[in-house]
Protein backbone atom coordinates (compact mmCIF):
# COMPACT_ATOMS: atom_id res chain seq x y z
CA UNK A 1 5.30 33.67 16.89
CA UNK A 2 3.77 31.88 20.06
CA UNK A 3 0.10 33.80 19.89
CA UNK A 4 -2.38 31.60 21.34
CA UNK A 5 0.49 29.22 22.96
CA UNK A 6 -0.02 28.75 26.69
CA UNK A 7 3.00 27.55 28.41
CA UNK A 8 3.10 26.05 31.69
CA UNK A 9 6.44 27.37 33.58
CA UNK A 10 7.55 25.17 36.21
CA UNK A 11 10.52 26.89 38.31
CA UNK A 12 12.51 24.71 40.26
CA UNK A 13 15.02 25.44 43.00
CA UNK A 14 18.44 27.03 42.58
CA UNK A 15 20.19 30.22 42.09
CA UNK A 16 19.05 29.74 38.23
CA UNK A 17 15.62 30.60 38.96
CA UNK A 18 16.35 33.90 38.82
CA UNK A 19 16.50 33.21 34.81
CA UNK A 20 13.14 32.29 34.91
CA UNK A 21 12.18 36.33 34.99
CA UNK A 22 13.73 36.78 31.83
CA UNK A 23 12.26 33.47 30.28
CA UNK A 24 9.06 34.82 30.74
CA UNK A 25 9.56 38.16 29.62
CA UNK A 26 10.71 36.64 26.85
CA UNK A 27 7.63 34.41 26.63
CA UNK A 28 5.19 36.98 26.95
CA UNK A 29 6.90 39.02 24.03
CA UNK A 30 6.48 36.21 21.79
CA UNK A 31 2.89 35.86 22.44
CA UNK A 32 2.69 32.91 24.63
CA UNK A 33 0.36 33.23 28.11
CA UNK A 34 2.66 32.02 30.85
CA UNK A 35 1.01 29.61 33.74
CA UNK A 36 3.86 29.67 36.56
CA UNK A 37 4.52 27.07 39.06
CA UNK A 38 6.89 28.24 41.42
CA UNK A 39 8.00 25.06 44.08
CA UNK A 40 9.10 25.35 47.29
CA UNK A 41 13.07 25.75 45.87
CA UNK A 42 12.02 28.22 43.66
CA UNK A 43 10.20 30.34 46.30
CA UNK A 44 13.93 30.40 47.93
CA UNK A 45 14.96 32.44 45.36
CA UNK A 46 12.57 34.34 43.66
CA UNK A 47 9.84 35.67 44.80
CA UNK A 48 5.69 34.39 43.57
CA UNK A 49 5.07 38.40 43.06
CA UNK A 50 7.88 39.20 41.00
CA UNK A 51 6.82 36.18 38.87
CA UNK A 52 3.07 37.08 39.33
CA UNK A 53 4.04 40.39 37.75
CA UNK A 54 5.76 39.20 34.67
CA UNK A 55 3.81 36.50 33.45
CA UNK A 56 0.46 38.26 34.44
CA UNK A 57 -1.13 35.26 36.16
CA UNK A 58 -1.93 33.78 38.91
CA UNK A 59 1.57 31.64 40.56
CA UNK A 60 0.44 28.33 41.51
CA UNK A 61 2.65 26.75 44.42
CA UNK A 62 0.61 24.69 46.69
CA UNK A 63 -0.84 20.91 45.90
CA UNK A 64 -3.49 21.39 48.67
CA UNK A 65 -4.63 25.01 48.54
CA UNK A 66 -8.47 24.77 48.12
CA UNK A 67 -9.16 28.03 46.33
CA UNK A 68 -6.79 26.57 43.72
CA UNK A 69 -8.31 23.53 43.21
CA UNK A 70 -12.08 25.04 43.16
CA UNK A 71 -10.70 26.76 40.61
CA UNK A 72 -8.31 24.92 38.20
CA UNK A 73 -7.40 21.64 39.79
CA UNK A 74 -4.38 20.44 39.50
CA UNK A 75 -5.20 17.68 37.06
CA UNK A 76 -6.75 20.25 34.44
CA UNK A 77 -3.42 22.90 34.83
CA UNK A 78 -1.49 20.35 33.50
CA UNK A 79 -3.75 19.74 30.31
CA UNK A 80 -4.86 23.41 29.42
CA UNK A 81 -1.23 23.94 28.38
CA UNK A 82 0.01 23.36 24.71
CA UNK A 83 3.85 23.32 26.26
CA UNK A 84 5.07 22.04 29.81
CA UNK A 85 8.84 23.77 30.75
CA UNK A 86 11.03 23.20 33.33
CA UNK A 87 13.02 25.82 33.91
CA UNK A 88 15.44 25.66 36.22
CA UNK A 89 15.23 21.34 36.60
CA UNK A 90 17.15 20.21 39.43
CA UNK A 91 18.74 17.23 39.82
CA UNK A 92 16.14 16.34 42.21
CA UNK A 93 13.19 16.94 40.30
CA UNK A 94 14.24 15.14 37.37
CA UNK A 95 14.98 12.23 39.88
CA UNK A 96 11.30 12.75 41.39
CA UNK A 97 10.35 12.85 37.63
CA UNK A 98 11.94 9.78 37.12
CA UNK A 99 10.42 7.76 39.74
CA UNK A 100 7.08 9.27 39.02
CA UNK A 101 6.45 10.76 42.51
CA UNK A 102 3.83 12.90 42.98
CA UNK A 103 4.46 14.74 46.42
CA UNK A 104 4.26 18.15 45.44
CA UNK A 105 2.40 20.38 42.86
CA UNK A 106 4.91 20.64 40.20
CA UNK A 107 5.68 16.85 39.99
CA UNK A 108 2.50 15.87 40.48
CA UNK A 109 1.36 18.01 37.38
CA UNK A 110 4.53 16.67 35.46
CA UNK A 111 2.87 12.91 36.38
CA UNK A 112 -0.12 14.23 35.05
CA UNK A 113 0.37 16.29 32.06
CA UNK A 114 -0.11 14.56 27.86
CA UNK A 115 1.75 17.68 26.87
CA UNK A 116 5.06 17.40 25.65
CA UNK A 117 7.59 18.06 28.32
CA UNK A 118 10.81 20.52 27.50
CA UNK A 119 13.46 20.67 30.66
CA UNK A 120 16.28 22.97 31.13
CA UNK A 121 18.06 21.58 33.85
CA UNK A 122 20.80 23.53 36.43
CA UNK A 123 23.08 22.08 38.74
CA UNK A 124 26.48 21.69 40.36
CA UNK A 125 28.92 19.85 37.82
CA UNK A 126 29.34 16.63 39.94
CA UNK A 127 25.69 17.05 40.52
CA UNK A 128 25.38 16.40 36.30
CA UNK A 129 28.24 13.68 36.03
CA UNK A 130 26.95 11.76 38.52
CA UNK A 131 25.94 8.31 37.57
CA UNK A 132 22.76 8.87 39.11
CA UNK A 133 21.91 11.61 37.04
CA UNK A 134 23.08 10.28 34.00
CA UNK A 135 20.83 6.95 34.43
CA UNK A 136 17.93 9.98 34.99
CA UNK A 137 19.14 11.63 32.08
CA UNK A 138 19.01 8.79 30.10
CA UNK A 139 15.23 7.49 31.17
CA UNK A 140 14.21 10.39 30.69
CA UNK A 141 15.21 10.70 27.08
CA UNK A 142 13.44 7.53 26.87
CA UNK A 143 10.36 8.62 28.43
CA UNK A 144 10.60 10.95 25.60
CA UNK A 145 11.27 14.29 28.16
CA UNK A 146 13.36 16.98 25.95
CA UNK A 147 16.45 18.48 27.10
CA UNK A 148 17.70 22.48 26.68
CA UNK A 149 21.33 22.53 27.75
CA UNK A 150 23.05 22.60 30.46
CA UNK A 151 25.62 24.65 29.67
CA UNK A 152 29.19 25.02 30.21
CA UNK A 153 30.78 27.24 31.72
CA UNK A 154 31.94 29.22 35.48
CA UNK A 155 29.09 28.42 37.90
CA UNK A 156 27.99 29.94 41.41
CA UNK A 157 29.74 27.49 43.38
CA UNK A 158 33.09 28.49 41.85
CA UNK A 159 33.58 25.04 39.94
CA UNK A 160 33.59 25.13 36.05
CA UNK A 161 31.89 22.59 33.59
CA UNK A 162 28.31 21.11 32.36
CA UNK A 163 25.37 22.26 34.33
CA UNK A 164 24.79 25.80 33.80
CA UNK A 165 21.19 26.69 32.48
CA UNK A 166 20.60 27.69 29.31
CA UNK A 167 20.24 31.34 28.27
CA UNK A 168 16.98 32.58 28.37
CA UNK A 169 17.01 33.31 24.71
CA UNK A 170 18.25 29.72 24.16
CA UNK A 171 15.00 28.25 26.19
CA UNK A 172 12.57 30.41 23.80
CA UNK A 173 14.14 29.43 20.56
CA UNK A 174 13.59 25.71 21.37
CA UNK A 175 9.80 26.50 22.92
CA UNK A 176 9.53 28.18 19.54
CA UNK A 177 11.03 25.33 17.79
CA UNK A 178 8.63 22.65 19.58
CA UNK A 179 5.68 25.06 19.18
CA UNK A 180 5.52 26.65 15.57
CA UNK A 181 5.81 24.50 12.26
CA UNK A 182 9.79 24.10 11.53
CA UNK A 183 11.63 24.26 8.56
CA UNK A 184 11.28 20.34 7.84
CA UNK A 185 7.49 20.43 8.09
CA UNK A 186 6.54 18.20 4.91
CA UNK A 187 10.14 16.55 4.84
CA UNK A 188 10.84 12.90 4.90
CA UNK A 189 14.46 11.82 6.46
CA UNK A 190 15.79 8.62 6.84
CA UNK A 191 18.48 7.69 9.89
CA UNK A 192 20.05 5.20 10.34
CA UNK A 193 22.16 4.64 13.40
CA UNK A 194 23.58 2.11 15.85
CA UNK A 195 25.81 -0.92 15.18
CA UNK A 196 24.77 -4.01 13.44
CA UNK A 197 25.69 -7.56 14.54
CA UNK A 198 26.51 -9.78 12.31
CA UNK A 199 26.18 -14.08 13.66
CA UNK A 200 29.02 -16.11 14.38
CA UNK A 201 26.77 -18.48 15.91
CA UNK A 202 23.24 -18.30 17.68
CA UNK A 203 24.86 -16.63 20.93
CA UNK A 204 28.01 -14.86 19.44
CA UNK A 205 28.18 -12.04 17.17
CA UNK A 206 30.78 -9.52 15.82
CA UNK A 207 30.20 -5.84 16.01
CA UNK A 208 31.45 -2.64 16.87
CA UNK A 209 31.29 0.10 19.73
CA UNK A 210 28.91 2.32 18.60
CA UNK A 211 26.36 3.87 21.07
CA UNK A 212 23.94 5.13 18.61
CA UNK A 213 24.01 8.54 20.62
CA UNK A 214 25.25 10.75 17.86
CA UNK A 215 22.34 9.08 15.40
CA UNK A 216 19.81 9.00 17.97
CA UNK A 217 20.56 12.93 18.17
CA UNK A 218 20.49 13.55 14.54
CA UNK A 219 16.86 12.24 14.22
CA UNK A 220 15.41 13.65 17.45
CA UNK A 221 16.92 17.35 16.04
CA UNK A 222 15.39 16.67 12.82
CA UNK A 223 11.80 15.77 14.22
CA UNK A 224 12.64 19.33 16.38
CA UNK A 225 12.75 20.77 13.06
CA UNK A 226 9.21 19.23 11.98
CA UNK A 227 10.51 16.61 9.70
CA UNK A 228 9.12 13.17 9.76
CA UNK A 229 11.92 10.77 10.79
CA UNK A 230 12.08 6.99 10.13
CA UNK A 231 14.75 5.89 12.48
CA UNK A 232 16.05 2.32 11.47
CA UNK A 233 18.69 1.35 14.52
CA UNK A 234 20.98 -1.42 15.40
CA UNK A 235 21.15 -2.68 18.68
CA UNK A 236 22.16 0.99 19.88
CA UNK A 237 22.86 1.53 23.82
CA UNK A 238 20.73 4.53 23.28
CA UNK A 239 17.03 4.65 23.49
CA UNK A 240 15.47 5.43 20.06
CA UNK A 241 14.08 9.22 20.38
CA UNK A 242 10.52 9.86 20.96
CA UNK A 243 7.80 11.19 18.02
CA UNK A 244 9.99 9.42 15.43
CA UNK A 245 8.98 6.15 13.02
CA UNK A 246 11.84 3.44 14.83
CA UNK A 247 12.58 0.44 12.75
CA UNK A 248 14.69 -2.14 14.95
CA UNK A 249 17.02 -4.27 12.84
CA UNK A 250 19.84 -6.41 14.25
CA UNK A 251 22.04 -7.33 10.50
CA UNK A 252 23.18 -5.26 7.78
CA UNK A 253 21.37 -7.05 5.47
CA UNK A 254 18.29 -5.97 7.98
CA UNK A 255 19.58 -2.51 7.82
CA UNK A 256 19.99 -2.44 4.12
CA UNK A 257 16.10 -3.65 3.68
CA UNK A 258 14.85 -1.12 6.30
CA UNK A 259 16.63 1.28 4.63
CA UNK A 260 15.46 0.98 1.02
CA UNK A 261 12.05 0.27 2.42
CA UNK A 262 11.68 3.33 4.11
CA UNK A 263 12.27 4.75 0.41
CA UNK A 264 11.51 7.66 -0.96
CA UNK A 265 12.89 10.42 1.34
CA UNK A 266 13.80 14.00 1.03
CA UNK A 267 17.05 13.32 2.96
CA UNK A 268 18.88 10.21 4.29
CA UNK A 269 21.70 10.25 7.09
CA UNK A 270 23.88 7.14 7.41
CA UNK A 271 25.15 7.60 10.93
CA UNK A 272 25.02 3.80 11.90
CA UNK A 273 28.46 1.64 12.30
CA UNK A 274 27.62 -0.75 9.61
CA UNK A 275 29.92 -4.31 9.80
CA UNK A 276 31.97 -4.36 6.76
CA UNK A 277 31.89 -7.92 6.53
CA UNK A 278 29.31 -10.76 7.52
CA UNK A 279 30.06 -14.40 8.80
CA UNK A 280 29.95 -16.90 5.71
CA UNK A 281 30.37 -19.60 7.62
CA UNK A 282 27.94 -18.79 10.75
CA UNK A 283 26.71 -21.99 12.74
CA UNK A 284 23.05 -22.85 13.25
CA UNK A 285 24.67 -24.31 16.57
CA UNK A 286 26.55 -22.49 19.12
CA UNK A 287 30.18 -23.17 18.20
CA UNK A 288 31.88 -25.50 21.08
CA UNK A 289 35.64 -26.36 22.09
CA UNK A 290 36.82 -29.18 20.67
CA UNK A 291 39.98 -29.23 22.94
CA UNK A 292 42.76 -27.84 20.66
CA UNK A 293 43.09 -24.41 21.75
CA UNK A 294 41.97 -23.04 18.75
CA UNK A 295 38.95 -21.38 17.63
CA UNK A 296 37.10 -22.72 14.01
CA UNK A 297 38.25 -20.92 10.78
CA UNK A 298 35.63 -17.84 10.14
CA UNK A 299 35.00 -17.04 6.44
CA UNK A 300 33.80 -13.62 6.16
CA UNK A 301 32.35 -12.20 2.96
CA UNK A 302 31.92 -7.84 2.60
CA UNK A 303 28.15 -6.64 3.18
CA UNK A 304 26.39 -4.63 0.59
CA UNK A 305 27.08 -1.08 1.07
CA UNK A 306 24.21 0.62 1.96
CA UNK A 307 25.07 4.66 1.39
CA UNK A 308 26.67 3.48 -1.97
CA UNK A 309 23.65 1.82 -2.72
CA UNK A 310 21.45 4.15 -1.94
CA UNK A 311 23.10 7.38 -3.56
CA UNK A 312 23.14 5.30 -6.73
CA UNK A 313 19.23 4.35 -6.29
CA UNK A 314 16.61 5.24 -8.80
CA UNK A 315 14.69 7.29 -6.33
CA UNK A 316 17.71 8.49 -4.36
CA UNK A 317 16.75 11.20 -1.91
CA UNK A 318 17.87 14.71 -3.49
CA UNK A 319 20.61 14.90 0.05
CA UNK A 320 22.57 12.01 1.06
CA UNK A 321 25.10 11.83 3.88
CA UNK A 322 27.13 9.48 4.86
CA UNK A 323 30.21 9.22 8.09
CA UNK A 324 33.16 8.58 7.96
CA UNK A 325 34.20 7.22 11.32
CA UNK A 326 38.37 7.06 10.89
CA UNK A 327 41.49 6.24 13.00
CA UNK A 328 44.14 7.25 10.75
CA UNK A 329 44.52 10.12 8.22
CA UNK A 330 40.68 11.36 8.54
CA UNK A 331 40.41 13.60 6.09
CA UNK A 332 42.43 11.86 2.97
CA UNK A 333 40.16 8.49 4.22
CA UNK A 334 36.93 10.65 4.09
CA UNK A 335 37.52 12.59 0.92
CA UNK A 336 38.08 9.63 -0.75
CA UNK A 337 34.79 8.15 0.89
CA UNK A 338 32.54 11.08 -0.23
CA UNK A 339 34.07 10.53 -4.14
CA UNK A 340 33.55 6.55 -4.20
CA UNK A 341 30.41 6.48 -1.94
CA UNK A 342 28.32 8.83 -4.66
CA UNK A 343 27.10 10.76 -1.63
CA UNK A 344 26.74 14.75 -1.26
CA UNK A 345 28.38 15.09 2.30
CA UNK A 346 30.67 13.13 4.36
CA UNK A 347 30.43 13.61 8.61
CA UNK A 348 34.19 12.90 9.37
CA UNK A 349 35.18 11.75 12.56
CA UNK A 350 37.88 10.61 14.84
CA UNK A 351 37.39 7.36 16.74
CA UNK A 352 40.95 6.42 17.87
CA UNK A 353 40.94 5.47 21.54
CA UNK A 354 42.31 8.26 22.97
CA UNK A 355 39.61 10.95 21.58
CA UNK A 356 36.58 8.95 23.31
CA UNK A 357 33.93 9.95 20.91
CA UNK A 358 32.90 6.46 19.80
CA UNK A 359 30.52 5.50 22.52
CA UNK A 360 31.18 8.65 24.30
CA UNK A 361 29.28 12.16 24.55
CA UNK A 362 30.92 13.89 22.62
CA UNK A 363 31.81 14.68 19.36
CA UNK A 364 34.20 16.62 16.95
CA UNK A 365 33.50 16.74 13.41
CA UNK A 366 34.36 17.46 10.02
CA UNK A 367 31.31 18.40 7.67
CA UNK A 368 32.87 17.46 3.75
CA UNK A 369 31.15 18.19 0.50
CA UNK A 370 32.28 18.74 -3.09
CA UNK A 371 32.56 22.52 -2.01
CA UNK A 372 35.11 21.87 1.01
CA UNK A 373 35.38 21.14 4.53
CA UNK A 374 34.43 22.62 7.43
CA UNK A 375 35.91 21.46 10.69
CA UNK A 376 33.01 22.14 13.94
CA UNK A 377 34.15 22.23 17.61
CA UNK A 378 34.34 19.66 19.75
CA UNK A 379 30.59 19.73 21.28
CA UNK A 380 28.42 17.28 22.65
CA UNK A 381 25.85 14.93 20.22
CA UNK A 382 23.39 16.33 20.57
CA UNK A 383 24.94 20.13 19.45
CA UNK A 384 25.61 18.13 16.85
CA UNK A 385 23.12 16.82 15.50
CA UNK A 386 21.28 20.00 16.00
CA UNK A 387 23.85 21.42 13.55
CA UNK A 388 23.39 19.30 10.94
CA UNK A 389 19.69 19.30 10.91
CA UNK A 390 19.96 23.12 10.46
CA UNK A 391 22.05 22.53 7.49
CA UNK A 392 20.07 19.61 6.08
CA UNK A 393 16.94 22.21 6.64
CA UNK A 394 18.87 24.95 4.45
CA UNK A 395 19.81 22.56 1.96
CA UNK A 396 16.92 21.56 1.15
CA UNK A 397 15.15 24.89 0.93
C-alpha cells in the first residue's frame, strides 16, 4: 500500500522509542523506505544499529557530521521524503517545534521540511495537561502539524491517563491514511462549525459557548479521508484545520449564505452553534446608560434555519447531518429534531454544565437516524470526528 513512499522517521526521547522498532517493521511491510533520525533522547533508549537494521538505512543523528552532509545534507533529507513522522514526540520537541529552533538535526529538519508533518507524541500525563503543552498543542494544530494519539491508559511512571503513544499499528493506518487516496477522494463536504454572533450593538453581541473543536475535528478527519472540505466557521476558539477551503463568517445570516454558496456537496455536517434568534432592534451606536438601572428593551426575531433549509434544498447533498446539542431529555429533543429538521442523521449531545463537553475536549455522543440510535463512548473530538467521517465515507459508498 505505501510502495514508492519514503518516510522520514524521527525518534524522539523516551521509553516509547522502543515502539519505533515495530513502526518500522511495520513500515517496511507496507512498502514504504524508512529514513531514521534517531536524536540524542532516542539514542538513550534504543540503539542506531537496531534501527539501522530494521529500516535498512543509514540512521542519521548528528547536525554536524561531515560525511553526512557531503552526502545528503540536511536541508535535502527533509525534502526527499513524501511523509515526515514523529514518533515518539516529546513534550520538548514539540515545544522546540513550536518555537522553530533549530539546534539539533531532527528539529532543524522539522524547520526545514514542505512535507506534511504527522506526530505521535509520548509523555508523562501532567507533562500533556500542562498548559504549556496544550498552548503547543494548539499552535501546532494551527501550523497545520497532525496529531496520532496519545493514548490513555497505565504508563511507565506508574500514573494513569492521556499521553501514552499510539500503537504501532495505529501510527501506520494514519501514514496510510495521509499517504494513499482515501475513501472521500472525489467527495465534496460541507462543515460548518463554531458559534455565530449575532449584534446588539457595534461592540456587544449575543452568542454561545461553543469552541468549534468538535467541528474543526470533523472536517480535518474528513480531508484525512481525501474529501475536499469547505469549512465555513464562526468565530470558533479553535484554529480552522489545515488543507481545508475555510470560509470565516461572523452572523447566521453569514453562515446561512456561506453555506448555500458552498452548494452542491456530496455531504454537509451542521456542527456549528447557530443563534436561534437575531437582534431586531440592534443599534448602529454602541448602546449607553441612561441612568435608570435598566438596560433598553431587545426585540429578537428567530434566524432562518439553516439544516432545515438546506435538507429541503433543490440540490440538497444526498447526506445531511445535523446536532443536536441538548440539556434536558436528549434523545426525545433530538428525535424530534431529526423528524422536523428533514435531515438523515442527528449527532446528539449533552451540554449541561456538569458534563463539560461544550467548549471542552471531549465528547459523548449519540449518532440518530431513521434506522435507530447508537450511543458512542465518551472520547475525545477528535475520535470523534474520526468516527463519523468513517461513517459518512460508508454511506456514501
Amino acid at each position: 500500500m505505501l510502495s514508492e513512499k519514503r518516510i522520514l522517521l524521527v525518534i524522539g526521547g523516551g521509553i516509547a522509542a522502543y515502539k519505533s522498532l515495530s513502526l518500522i517493521r511495520l513500515l517496511k511491510k507496507a512498502g514504504a523506505a524508512v529514513t531514521p533520525v534517531l536524536t540524542a533522547g532516542g539514542a538513550e533508549f534504543i540503539t542506531a544499529l537496531s534501527v539501522s537494521a530494521l529500516a535498512g538505512e543509514k540512521v542519521y543523528s548528528s547536525l554536524f557530521d561531515l560525511t553526512d552532509e557531503a552526502e545528503m545534507g540536511h536541508i535535502q533529507l527533509s525534502r526527499v521524503a513524501d511523509l515526515v513522522v514523529v514518533a515518539p514526540a516529546t513534550a520538548d520537541l514539540m515545544a522546540k517545534m513550536v518555537a522553530g529552533r533549530a539546534e539539533d538535526l531532527a528539529s532543524t529538519l522539522l524547520l526545514a521540511t514542505d512535507k506534511r508533518v504527522l506526530i505521535a507524541p509520548a509523555m508523562n500525563v501532567r507533562m500533556w495537561n500542562h498548559p504549556a503543552t496544550q498552548r503547543n498543542i494548539a499552535q501546532l494544530r494551527a501550523d497545520g502539524i497532525l496529531f496520532v494519539g496519545p493514548d490513555e491508559g497505565e504508563m511507565a511512571c506508574g500514573e494513569y491517563g492521556p499521553g501514552r503513544v499510539s500503537e504501532p499499528e495505529t501510527i501506520l493506518a494514519m501514514v496510510e491514511t495521509m499517504l494513499t487516496e482515501g475513501p472521500m477522494a472525489g467527495r465534496h463536504v460541507l462543515v460548518t462549525s463554531g458559534p455565530t454572533q449575532e449584534p446588539i450593538d457595534p461592540v456587544r453581541y449575543i452568542a454561545n459557548r461553543s469552541s468549534g473543536a468538535q467541528g474543526t475535528a470533523i472536517a480535518a478527519a474528513l480531508r484525512d479521508l481525501g474529501a475536499r472540505v469547505t469549512f465555513v466557521t464562526g468565530p470558533a476558539r479553535v484554529a480552522p484545520p489545515s488543507g481545508v477551503t475555510v470560509v470565516r463568517v461572523e452572523t447566521a445570516a453569514e453562515m446561512l449564505a456561506a453555506a448555500e454558496a458552498a452548494l452542491p456537496a456530496d455531504a454537509a455536517v451542521f456542527a456549528a452553534a447557530v443563534a436561534d434568534w437575531r437582534v431586531a432592534n440592534a443599534s448602529a451606536s454602541k448602546v449607553k446608560k441612561d441612568g435608570s438601572g435598566q438596560m433598553p428593551a431587545l426585540q429578537f426575531t428567530e434566524n432562518t434555519d439553516i439544516l432545515a433549509r438546506v435538507s429541503h434544498a433543490a440540490n440538497r447533498p444526498k447526506l445531511v447531518i445535523g446536532f443536536a446539542a441538548e440539556t434536558d431529555d436528549l434523545l426525545a429533543n433530538a428525535q424530534a429534531k431529526l423528524a422536523r429538521k428533514g435531515c438523515d442523521w442527528i449527532v446528539a449531545n449533552d451540554v449541561s454544565v456538569g458534563t463539560g463537553i461544550m467548549g471542552g475536549s471531549e465528547n459523548a455522543v449519540t449518532l440518530m437516524s431513521k434506522a435507530g440510535a447508537e450511543t458512542w463512548p465518551r472520547v475525545s473530538k477528535d475520535e470523534v470526528g474520526r468516527r463519523l467521517a468513517a461513517r459518512i465515507a460508508e454511506a456514501l459508498q
